[in-house]
C-alpha atoms as a PDB file:
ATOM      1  CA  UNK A   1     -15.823  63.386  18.186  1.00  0.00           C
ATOM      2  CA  UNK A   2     -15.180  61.809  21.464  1.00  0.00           C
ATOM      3  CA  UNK A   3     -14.091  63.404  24.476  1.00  0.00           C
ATOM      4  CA  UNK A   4     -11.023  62.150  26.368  1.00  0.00           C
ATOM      5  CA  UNK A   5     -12.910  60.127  29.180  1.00  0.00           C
ATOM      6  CA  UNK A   6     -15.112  58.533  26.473  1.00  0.00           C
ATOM      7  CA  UNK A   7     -12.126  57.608  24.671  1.00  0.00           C
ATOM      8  CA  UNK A   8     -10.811  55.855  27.398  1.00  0.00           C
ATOM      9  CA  UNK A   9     -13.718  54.332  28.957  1.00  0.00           C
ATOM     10  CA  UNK A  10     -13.971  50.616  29.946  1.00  0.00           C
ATOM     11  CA  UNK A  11     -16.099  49.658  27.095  1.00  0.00           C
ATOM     12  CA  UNK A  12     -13.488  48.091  24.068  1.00  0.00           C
ATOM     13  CA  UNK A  13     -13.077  50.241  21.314  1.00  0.00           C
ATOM     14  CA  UNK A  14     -11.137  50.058  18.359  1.00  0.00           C
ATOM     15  CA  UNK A  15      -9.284  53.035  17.768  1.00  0.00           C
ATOM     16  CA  UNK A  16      -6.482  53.802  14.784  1.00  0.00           C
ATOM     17  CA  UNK A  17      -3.479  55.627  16.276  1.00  0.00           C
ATOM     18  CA  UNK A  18      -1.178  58.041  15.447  1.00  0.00           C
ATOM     19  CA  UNK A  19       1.936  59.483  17.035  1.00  0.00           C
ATOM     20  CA  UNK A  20       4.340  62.400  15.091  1.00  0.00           C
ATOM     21  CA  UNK A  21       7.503  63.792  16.181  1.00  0.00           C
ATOM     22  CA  UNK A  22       9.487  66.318  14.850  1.00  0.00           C
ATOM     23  CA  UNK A  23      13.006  67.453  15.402  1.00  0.00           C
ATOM     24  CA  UNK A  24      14.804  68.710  17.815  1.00  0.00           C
ATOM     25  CA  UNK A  25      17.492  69.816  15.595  1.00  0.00           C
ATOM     26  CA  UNK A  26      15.616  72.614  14.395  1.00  0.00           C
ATOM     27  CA  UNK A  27      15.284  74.233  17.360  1.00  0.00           C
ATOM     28  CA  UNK A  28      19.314  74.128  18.209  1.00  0.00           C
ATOM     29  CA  UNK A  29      19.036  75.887  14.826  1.00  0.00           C
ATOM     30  CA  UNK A  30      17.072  78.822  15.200  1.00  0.00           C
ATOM     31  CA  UNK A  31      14.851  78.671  18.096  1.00  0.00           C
ATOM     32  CA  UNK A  32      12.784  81.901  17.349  1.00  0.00           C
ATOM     33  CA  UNK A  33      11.984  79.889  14.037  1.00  0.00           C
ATOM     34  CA  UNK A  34      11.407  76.926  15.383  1.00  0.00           C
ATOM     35  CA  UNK A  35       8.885  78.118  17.421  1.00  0.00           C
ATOM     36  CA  UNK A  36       7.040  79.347  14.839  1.00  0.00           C
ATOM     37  CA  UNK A  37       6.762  76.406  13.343  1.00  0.00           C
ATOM     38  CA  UNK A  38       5.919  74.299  16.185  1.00  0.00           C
ATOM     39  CA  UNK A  39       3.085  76.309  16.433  1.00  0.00           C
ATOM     40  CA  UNK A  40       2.483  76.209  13.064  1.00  0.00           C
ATOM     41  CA  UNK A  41       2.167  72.994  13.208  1.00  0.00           C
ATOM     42  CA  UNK A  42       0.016  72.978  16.405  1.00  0.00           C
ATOM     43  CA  UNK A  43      -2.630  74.873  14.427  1.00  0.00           C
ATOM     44  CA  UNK A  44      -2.675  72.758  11.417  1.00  0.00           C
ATOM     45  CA  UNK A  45      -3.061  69.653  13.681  1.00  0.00           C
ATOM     46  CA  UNK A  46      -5.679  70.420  15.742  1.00  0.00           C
ATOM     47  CA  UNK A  47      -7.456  71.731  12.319  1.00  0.00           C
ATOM     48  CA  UNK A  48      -6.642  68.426  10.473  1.00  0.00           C
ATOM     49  CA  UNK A  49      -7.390  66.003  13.401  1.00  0.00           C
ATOM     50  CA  UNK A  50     -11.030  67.847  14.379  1.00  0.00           C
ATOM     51  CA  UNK A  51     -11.445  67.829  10.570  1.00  0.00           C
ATOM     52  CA  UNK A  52     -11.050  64.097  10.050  1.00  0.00           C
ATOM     53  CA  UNK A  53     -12.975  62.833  13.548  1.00  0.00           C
ATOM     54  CA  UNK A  54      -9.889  62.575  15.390  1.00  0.00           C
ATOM     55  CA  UNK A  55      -8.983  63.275  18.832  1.00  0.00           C
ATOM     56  CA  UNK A  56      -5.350  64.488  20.335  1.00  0.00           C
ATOM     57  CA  UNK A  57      -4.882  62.136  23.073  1.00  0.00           C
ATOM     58  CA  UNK A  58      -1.505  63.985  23.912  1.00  0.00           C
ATOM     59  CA  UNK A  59       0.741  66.814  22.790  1.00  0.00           C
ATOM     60  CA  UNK A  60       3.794  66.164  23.271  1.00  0.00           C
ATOM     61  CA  UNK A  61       5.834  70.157  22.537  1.00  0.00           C
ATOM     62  CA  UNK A  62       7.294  68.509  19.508  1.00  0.00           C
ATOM     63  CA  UNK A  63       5.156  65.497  18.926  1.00  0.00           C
ATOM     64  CA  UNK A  64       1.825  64.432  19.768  1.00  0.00           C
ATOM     65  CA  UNK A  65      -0.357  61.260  19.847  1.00  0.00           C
ATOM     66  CA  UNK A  66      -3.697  61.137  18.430  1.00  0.00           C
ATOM     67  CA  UNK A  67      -6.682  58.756  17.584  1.00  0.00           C
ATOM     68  CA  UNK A  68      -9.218  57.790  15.549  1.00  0.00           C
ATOM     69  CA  UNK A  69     -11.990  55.741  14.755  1.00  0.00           C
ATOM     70  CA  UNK A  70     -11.228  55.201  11.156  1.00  0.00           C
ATOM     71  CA  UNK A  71      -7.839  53.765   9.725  1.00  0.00           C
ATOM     72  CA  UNK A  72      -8.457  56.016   6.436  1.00  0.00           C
ATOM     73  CA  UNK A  73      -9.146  59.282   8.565  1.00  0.00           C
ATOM     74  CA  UNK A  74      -5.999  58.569  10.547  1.00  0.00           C
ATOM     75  CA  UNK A  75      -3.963  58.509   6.910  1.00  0.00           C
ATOM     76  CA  UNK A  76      -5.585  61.177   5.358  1.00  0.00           C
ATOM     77  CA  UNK A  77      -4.826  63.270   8.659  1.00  0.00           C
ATOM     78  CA  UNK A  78      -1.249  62.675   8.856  1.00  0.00           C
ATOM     79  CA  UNK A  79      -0.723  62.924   5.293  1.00  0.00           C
ATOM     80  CA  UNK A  80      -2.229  66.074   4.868  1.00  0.00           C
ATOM     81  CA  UNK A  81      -0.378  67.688   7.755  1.00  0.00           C
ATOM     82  CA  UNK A  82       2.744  66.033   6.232  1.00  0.00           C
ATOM     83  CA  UNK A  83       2.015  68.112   3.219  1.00  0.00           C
ATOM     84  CA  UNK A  84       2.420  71.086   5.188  1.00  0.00           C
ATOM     85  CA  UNK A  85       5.615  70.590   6.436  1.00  0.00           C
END
């Protein structure tokens, strides 16, 4: 896995992308919940995305924007977190 700065070096790369947001609904809900779940979530992710090469270029609180160097990793990574939730 690549670190941030190699990840955005000068050398062209291509790189599949991903970017996930979730609701802010949910927290107007029940915010203890929802904070559970947001870091829920933040523990699947960075499981899933170090799992399938990626890299989290940016978390966002409720969303976050990752890459990798694979199309199919990027997929399999969102769809498996998707799962979860």
């Amino acid at each position: 896995m690549q670190s941030k700065e190699q990840a955005f070096s000068a050398d062209q790369q291509q790189a599949e992308i991903f970017f996930n947001s979730n609701e802010q609904k949910a927290v107007e809900k029940d915010e203890k919940q929802a904070r559970s779940t947001l870091n829920k979530f933040r523990e699947t992710l960075n499981q899933k995305v170090t799992y399938f090469n990626g890299l989290i270029i940016n978390d966002l609180g409720d969303g976050c924007l990752c890459i990798f160097d694979s199309a199919v990793d990027a997929v399999k990574c969102a769809k498996e977190v998707q799962e979860v939730f």
